[in-house]
PDB file of N, CA and C in Angstrom:
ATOM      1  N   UNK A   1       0.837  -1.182   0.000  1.00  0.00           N
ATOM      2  CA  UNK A   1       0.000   0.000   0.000  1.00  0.00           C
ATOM      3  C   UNK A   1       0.880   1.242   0.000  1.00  0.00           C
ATOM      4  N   UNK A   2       0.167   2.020  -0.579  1.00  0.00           N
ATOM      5  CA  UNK A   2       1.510   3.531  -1.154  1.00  0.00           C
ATOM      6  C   UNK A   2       1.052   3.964   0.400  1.00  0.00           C
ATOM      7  N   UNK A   3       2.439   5.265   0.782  1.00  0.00           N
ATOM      8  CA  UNK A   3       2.136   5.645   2.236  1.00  0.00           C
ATOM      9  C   UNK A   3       1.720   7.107   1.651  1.00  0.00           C
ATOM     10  N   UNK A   4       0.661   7.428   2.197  1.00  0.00           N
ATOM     11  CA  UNK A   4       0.341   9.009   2.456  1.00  0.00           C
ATOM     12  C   UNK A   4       0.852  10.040   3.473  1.00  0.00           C
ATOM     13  N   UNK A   5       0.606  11.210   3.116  1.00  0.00           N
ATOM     14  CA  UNK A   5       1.429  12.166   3.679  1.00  0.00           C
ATOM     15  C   UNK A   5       0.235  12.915   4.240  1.00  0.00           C
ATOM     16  N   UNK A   6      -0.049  12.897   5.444  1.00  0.00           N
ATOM     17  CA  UNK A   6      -1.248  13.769   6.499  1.00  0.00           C
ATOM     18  C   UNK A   6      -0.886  15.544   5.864  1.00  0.00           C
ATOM     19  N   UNK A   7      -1.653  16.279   5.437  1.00  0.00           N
ATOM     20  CA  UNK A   7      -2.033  17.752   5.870  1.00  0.00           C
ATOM     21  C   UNK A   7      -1.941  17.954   7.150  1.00  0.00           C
ATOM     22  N   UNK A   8      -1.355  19.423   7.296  1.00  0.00           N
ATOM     23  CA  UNK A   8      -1.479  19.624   8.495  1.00  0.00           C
ATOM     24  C   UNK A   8      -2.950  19.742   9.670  1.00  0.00           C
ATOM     25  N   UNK A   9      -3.840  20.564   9.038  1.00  0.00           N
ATOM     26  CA  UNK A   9      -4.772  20.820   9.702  1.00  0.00           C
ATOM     27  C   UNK A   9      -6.476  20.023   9.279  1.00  0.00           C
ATOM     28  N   UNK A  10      -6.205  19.838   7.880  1.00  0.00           N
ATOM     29  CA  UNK A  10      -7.617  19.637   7.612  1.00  0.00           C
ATOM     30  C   UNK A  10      -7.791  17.752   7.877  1.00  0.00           C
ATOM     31  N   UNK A  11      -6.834  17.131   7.943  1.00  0.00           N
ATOM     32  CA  UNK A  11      -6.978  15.214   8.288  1.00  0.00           C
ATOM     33  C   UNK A  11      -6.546  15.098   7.010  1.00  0.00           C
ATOM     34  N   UNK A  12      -6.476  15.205   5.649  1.00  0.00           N
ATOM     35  CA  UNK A  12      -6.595  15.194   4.235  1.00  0.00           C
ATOM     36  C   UNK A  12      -4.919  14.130   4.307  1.00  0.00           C
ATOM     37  N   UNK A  13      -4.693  13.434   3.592  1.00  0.00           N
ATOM     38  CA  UNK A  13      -3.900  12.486   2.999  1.00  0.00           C
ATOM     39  C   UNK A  13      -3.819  12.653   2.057  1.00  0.00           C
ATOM     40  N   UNK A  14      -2.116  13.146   1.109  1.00  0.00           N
ATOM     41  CA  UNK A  14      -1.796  13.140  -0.116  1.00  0.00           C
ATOM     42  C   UNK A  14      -1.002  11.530  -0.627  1.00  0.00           C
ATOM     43  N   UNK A  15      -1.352  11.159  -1.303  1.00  0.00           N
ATOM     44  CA  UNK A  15      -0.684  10.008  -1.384  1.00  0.00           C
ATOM     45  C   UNK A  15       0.700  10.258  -2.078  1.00  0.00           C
ATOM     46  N   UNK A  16       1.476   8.809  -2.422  1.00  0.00           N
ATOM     47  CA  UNK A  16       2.918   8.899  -2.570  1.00  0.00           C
ATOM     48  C   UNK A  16       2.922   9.176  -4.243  1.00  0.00           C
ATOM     49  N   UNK A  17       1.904   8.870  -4.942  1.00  0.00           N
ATOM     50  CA  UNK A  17       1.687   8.888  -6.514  1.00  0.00           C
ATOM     51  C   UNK A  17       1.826  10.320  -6.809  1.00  0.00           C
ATOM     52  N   UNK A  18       1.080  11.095  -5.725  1.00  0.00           N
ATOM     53  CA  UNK A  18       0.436  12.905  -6.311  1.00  0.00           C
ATOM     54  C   UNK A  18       2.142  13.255  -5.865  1.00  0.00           C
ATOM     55  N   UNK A  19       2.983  13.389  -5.183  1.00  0.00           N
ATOM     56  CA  UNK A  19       3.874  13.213  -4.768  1.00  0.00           C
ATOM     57  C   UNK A  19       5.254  13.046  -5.528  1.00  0.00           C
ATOM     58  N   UNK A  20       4.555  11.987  -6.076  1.00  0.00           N
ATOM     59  CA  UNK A  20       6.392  11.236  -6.890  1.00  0.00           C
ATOM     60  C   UNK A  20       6.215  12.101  -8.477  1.00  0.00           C
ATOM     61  N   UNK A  21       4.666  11.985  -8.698  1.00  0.00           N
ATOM     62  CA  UNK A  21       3.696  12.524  -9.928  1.00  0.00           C
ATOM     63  C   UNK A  21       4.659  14.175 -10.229  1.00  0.00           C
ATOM     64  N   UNK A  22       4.447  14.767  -9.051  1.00  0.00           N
ATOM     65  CA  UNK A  22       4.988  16.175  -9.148  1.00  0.00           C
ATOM     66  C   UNK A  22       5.925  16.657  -9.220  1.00  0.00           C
ATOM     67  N   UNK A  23       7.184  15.509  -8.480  1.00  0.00           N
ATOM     68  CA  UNK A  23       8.638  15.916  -8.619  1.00  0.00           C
ATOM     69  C   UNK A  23       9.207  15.001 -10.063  1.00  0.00           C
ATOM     70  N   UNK A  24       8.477  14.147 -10.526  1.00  0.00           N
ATOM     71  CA  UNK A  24       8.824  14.112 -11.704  1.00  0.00           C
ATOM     72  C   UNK A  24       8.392  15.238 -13.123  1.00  0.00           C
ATOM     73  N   UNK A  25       7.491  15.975 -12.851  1.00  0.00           N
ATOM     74  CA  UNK A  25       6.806  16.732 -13.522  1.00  0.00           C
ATOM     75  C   UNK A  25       7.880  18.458 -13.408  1.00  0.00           C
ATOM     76  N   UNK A  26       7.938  18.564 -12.264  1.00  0.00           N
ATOM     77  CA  UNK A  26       9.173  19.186 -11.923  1.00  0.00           C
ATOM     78  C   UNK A  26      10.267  19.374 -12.519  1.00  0.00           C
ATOM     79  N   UNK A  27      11.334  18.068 -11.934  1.00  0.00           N
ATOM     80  CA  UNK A  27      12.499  18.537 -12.202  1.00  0.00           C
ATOM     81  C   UNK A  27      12.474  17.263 -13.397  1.00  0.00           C
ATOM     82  N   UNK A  28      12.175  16.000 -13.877  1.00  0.00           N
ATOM     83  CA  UNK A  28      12.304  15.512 -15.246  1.00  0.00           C
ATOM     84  C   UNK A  28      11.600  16.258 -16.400  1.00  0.00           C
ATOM     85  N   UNK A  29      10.250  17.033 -16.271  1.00  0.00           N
ATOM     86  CA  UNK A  29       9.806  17.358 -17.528  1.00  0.00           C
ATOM     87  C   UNK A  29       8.688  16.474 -18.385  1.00  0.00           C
ATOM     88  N   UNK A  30       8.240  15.119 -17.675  1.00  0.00           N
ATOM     89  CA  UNK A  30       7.468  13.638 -17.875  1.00  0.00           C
ATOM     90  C   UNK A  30       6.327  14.465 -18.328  1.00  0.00           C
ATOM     91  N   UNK A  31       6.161  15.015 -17.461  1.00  0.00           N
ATOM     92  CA  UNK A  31       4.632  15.611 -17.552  1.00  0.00           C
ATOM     93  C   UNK A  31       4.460  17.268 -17.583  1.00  0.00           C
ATOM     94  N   UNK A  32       3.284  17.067 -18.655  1.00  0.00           N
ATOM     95  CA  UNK A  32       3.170  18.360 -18.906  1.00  0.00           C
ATOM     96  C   UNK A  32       1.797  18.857 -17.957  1.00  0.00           C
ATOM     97  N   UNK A  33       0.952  18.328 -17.438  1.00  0.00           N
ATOM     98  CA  UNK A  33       0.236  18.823 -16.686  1.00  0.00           C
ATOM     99  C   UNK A  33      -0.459  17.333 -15.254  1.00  0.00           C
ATOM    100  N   UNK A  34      -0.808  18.025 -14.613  1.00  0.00           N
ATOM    101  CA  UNK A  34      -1.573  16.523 -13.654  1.00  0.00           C
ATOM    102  C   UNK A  34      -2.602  17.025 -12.708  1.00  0.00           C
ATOM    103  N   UNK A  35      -3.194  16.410 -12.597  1.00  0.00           N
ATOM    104  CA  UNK A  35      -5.052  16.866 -12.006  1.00  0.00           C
ATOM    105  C   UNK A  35      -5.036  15.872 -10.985  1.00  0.00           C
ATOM    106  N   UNK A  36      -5.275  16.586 -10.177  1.00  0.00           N
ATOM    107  CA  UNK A  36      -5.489  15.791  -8.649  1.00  0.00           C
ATOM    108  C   UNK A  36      -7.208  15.834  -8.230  1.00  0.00           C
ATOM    109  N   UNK A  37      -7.407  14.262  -7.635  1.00  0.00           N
ATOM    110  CA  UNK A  37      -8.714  14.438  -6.655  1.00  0.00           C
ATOM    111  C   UNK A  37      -9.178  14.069  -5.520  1.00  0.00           C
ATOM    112  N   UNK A  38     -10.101  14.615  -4.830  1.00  0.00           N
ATOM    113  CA  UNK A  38     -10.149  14.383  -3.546  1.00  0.00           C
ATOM    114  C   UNK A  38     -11.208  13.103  -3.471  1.00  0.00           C
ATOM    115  N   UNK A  39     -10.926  12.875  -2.992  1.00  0.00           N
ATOM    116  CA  UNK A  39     -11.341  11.411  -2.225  1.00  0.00           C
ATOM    117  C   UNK A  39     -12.449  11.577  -0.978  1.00  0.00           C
ATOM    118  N   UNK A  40     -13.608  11.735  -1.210  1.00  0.00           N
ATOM    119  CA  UNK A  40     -14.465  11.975   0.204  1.00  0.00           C
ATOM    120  C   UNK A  40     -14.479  11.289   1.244  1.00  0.00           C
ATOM    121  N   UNK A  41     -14.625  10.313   1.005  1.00  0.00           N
ATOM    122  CA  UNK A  41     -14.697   8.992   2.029  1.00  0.00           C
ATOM    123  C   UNK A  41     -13.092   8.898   2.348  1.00  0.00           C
ATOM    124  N   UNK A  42     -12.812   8.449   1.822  1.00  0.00           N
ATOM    125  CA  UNK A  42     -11.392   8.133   1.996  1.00  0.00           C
ATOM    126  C   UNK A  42     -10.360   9.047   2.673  1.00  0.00           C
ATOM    127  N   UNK A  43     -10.814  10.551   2.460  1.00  0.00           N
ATOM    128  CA  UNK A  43     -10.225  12.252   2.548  1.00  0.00           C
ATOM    129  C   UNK A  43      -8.631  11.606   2.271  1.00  0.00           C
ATOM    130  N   UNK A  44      -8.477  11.195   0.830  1.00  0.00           N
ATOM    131  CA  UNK A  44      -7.014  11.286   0.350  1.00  0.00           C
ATOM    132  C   UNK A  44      -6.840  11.858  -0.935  1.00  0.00           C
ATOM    133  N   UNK A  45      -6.175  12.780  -1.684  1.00  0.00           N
ATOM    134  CA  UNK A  45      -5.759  13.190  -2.469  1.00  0.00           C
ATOM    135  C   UNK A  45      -5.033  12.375  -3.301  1.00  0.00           C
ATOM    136  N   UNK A  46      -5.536  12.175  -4.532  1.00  0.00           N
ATOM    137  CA  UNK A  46      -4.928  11.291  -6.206  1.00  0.00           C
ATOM    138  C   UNK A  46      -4.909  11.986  -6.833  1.00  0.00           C
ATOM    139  N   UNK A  47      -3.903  11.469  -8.109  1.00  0.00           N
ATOM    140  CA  UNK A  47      -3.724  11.991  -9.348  1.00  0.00           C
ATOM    141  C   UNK A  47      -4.831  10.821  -9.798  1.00  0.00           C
ATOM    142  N   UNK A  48      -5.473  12.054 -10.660  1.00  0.00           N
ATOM    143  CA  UNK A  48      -6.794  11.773 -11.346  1.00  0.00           C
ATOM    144  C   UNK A  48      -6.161  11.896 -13.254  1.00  0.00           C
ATOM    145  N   UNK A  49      -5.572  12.300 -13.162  1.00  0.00           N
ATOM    146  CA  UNK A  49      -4.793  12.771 -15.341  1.00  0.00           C
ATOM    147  C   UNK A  49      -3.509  13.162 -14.802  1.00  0.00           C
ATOM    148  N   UNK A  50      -2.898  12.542 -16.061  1.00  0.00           N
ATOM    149  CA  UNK A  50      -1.565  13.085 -16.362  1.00  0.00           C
ATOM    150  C   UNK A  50      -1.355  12.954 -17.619  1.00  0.00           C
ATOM    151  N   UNK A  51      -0.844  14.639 -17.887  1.00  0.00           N
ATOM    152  CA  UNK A  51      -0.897  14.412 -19.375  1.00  0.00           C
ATOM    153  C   UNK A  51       0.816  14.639 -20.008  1.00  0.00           C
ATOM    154  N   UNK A  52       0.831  13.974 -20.986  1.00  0.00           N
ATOM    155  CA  UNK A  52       2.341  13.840 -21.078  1.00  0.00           C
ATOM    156  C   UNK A  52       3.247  15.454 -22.424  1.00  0.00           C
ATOM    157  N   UNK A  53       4.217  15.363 -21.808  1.00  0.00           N
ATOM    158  CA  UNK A  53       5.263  16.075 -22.347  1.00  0.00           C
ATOM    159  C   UNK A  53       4.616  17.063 -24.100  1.00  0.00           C
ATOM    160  N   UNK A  54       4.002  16.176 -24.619  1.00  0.00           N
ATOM    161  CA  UNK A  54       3.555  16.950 -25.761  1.00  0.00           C
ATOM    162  C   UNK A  54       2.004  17.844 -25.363  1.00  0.00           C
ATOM    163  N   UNK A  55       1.299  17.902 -24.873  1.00  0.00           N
ATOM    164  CA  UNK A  55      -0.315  17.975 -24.604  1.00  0.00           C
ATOM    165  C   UNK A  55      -0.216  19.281 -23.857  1.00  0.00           C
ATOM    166  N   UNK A  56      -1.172  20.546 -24.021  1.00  0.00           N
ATOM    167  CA  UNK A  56      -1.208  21.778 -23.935  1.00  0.00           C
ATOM    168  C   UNK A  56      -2.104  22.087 -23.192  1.00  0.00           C
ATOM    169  N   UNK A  57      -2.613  22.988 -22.577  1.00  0.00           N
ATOM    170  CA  UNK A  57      -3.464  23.790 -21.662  1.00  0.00           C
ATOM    171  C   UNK A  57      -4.571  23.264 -22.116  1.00  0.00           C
ATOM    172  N   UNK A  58      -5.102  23.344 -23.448  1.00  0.00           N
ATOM    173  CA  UNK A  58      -6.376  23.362 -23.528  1.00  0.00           C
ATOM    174  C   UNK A  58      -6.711  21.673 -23.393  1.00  0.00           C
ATOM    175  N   UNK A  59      -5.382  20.738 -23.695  1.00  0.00           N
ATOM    176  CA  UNK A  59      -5.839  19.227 -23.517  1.00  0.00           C
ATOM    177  C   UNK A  59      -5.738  19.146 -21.657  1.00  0.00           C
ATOM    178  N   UNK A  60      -5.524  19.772 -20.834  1.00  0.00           N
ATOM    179  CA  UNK A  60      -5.739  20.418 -19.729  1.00  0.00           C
ATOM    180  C   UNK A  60      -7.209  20.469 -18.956  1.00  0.00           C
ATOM    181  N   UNK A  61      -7.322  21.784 -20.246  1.00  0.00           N
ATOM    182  CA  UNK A  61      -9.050  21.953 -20.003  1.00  0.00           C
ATOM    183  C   UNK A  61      -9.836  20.869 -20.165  1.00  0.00           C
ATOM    184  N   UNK A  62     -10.098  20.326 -21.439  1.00  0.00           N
ATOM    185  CA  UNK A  62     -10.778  19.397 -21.668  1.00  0.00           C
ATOM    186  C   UNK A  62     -10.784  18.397 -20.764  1.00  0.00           C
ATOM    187  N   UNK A  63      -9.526  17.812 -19.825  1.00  0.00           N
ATOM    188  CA  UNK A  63      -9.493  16.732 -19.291  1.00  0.00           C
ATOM    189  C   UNK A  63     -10.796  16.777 -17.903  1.00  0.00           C
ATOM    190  N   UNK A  64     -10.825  18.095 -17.370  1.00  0.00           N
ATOM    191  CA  UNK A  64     -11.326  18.895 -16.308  1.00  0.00           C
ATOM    192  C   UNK A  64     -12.794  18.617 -16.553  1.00  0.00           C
ATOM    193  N   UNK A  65     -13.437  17.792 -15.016  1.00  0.00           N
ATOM    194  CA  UNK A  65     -14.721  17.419 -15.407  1.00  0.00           C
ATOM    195  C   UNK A  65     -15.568  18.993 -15.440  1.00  0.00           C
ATOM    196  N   UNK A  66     -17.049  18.865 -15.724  1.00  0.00           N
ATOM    197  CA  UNK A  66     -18.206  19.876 -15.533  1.00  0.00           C
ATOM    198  C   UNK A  66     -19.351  19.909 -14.423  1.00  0.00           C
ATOM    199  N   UNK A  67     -18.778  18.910 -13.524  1.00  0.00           N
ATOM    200  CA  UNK A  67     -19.544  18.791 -12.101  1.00  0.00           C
ATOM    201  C   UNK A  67     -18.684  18.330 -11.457  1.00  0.00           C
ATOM    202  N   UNK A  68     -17.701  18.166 -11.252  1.00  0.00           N
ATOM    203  CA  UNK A  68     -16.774  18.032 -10.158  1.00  0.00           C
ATOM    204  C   UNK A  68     -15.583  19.314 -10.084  1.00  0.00           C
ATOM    205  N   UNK A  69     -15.004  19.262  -8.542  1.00  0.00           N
ATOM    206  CA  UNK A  69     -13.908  19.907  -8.277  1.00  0.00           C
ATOM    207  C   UNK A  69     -12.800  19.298  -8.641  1.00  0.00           C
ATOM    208  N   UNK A  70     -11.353  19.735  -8.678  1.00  0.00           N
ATOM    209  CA  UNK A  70      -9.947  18.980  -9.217  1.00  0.00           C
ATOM    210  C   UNK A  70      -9.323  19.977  -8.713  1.00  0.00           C
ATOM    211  N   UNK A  71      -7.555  19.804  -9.010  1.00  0.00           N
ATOM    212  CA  UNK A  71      -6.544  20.507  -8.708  1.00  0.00           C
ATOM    213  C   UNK A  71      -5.711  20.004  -9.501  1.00  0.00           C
ATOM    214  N   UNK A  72      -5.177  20.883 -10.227  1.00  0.00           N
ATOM    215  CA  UNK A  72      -4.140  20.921 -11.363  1.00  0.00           C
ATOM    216  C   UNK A  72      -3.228  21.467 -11.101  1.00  0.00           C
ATOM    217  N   UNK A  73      -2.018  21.305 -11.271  1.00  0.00           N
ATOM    218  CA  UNK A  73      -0.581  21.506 -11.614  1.00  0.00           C
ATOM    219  C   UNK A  73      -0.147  21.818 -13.135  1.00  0.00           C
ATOM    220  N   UNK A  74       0.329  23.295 -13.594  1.00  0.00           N
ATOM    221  CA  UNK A  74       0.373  23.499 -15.116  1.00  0.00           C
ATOM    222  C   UNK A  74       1.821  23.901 -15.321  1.00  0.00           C
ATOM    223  N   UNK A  75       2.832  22.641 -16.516  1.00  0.00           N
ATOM    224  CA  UNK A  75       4.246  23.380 -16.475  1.00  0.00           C
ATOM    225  C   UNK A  75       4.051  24.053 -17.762  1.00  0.00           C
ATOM    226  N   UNK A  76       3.848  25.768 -17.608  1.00  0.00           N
ATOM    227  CA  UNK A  76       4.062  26.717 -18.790  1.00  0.00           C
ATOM    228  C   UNK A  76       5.262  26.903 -19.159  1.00  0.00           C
ATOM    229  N   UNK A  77       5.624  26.531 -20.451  1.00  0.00           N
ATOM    230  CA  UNK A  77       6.900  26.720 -20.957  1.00  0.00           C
ATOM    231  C   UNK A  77       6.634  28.471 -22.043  1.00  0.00           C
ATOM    232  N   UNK A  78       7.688  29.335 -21.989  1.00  0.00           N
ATOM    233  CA  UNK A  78       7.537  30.560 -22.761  1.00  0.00           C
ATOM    234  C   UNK A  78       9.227  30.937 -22.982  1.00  0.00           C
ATOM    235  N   UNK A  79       8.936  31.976 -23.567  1.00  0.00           N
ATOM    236  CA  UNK A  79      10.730  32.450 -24.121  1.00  0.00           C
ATOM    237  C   UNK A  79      10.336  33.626 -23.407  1.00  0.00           C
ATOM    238  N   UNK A  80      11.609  34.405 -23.483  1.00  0.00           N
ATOM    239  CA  UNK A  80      11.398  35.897 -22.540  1.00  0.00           C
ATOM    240  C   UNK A  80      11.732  36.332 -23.692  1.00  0.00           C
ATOM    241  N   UNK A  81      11.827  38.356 -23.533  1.00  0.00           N
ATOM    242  CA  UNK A  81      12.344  38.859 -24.528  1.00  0.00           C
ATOM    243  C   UNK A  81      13.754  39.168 -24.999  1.00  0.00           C
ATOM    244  N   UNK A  82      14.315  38.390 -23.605  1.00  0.00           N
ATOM    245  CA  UNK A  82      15.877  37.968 -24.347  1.00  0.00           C
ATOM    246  C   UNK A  82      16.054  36.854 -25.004  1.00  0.00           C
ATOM    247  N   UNK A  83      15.197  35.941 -25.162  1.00  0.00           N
ATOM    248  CA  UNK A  83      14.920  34.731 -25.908  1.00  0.00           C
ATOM    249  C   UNK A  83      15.292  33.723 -25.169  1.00  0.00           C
ATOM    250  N   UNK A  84      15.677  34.271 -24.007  1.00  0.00           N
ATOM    251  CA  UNK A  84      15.880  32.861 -22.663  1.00  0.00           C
ATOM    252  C   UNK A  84      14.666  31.870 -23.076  1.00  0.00           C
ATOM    253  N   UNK A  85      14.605  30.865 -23.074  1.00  0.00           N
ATOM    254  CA  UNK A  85      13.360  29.636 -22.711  1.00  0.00           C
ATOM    255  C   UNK A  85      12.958  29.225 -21.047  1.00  0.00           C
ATOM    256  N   UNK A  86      12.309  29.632 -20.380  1.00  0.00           N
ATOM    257  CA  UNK A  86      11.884  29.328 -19.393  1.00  0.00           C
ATOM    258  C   UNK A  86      10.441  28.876 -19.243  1.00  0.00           C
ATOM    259  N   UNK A  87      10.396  28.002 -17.821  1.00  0.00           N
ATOM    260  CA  UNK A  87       9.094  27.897 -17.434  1.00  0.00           C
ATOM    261  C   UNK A  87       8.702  27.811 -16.154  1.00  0.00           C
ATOM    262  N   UNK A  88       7.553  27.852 -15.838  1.00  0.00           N
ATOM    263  CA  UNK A  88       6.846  28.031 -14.478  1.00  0.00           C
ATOM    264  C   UNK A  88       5.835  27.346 -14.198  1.00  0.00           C
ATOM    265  N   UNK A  89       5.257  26.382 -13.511  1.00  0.00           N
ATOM    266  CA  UNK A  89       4.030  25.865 -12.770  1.00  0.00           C
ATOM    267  C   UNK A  89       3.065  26.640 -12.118  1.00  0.00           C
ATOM    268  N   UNK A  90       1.790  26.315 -12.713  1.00  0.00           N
ATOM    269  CA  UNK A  90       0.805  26.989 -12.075  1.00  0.00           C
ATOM    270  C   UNK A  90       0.082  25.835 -11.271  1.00  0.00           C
ATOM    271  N   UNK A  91      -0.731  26.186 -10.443  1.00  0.00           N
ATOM    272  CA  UNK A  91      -1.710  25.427  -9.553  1.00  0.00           C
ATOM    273  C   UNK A  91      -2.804  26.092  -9.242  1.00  0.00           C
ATOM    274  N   UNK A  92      -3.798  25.586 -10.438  1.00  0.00           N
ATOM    275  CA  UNK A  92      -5.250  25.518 -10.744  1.00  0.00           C
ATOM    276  C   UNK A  92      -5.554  24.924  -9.388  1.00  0.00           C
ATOM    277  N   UNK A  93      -6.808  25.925  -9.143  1.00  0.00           N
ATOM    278  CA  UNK A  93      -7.467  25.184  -8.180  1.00  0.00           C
ATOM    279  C   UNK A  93      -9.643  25.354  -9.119  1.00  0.00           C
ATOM    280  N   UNK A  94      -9.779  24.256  -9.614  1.00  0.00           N
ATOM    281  CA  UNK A  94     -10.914  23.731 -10.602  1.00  0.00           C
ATOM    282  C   UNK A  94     -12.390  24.092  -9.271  1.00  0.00           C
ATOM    283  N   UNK A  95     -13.089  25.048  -9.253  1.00  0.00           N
ATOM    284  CA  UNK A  95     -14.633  24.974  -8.532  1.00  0.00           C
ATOM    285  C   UNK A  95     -15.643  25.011  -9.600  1.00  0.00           C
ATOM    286  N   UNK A  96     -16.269  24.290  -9.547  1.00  0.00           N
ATOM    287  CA  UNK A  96     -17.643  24.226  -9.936  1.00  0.00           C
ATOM    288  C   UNK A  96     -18.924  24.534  -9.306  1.00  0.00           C
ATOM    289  N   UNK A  97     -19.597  25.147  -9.457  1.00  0.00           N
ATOM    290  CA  UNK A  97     -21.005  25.474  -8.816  1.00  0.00           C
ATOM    291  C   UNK A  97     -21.848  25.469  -8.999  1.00  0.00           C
ATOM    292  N   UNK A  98     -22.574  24.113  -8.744  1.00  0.00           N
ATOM    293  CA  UNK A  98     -23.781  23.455  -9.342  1.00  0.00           C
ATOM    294  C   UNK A  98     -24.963  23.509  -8.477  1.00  0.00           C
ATOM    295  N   UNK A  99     -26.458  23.395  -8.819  1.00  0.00           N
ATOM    296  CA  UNK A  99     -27.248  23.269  -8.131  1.00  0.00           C
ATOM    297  C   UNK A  99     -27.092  22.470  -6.841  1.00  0.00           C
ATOM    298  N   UNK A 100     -26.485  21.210  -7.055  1.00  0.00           N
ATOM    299  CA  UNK A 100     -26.820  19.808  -6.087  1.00  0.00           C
ATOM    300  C   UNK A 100     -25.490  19.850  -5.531  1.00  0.00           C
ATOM    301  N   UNK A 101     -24.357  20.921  -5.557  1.00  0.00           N
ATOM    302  CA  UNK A 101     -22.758  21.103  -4.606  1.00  0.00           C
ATOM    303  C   UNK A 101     -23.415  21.312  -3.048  1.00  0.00           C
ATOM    304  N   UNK A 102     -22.738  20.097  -2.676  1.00  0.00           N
ATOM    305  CA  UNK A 102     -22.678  20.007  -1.027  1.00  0.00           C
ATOM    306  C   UNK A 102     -21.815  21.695  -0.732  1.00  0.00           C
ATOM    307  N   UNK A 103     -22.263  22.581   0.045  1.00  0.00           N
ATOM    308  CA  UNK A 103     -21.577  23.303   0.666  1.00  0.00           C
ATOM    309  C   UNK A 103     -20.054  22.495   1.882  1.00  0.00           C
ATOM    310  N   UNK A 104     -20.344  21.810   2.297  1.00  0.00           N
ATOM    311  CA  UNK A 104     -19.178  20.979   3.102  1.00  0.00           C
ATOM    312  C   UNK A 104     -18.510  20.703   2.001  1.00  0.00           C
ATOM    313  N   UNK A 105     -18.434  20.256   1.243  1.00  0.00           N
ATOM    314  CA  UNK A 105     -17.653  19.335  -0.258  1.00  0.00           C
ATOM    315  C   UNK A 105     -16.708  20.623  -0.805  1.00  0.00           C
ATOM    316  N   UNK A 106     -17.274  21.734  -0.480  1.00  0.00           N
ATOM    317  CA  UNK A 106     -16.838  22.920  -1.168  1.00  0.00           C
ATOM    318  C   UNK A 106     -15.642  23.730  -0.669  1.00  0.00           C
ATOM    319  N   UNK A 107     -16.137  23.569   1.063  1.00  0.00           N
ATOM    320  CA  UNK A 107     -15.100  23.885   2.068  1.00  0.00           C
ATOM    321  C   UNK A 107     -14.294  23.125   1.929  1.00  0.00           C
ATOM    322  N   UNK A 108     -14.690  21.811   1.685  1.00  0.00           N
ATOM    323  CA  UNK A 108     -13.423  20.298   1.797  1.00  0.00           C
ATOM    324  C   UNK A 108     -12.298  20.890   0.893  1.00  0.00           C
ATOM    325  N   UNK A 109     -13.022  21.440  -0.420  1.00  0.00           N
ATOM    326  CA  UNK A 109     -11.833  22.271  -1.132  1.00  0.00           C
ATOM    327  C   UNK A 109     -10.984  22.775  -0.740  1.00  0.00           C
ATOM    328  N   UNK A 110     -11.630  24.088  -0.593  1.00  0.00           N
ATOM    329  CA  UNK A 110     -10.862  25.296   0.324  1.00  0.00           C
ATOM    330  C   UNK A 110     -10.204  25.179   0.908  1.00  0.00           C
ATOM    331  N   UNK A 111     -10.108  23.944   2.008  1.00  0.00           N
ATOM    332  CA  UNK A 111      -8.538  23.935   2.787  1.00  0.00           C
ATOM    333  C   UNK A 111      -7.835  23.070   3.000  1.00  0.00           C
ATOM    334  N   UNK A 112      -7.864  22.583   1.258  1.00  0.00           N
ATOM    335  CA  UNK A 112      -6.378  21.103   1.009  1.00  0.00           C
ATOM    336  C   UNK A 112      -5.340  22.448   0.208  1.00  0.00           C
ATOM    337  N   UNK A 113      -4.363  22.435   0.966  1.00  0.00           N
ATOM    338  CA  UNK A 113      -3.344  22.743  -0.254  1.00  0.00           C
ATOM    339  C   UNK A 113      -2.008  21.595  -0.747  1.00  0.00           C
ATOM    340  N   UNK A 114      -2.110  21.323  -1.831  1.00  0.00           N
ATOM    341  CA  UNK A 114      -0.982  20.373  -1.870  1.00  0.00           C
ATOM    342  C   UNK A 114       0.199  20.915  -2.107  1.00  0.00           C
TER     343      UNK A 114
END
């Protein structure tokens, strides 16, 4: 069984996948984006997508359900105007707000940070 990593305050468990998922995404470059989800019952955090090295923001978007919450990790690659190549990670945080959203489910959001 993979070991999880406790949050500090909210009980929430990141597992060793979202984890290994990110520092390869990091410092190898494997992945070009990865979507994490929460686990209600369980209150553990997974990688839900990972999309690889070629695949862009918008294969990003698309992956991103239309009634659920997620958390994404985005490596933007750009040139500067010295023509350096650099990039930076963003961390999407995905809300949806639907008729039938548990207000608790919503907070559950609000205070995982991975």
């Amino acid at each position: 069984m993979a070991m999880a990593f406790k949050m500090a305050t909210t009980g929430m468990w990141v597992t060793d996948e979202c984890k290994n998922s990110f520092m390869e995404m990091k410092w190898k470059k494997v992945h070009r984006y990865i979507v994490f989800k929460i686990d209600e019952k369980s209150r553990l955090v997974t990688v839900d997508k990972v999309g690889g090295p070629g695949e862009s923001y918008d294969d990003l978007t698309a992956s991103l359900p239309i009634d659920d919450c997620r958390y994404a990790v985005f490596d933007f690659d750009f040139v500067t105007v010295d023509n350096c190549r650099k990039s930076k990670l963003f961390f999407i945080a995905w809300f949806v707000v639907f008729p039938n959203c548990l207000v608790p489910y919503i907070i559950l959001f609000n205070l995982i940070y991975i």
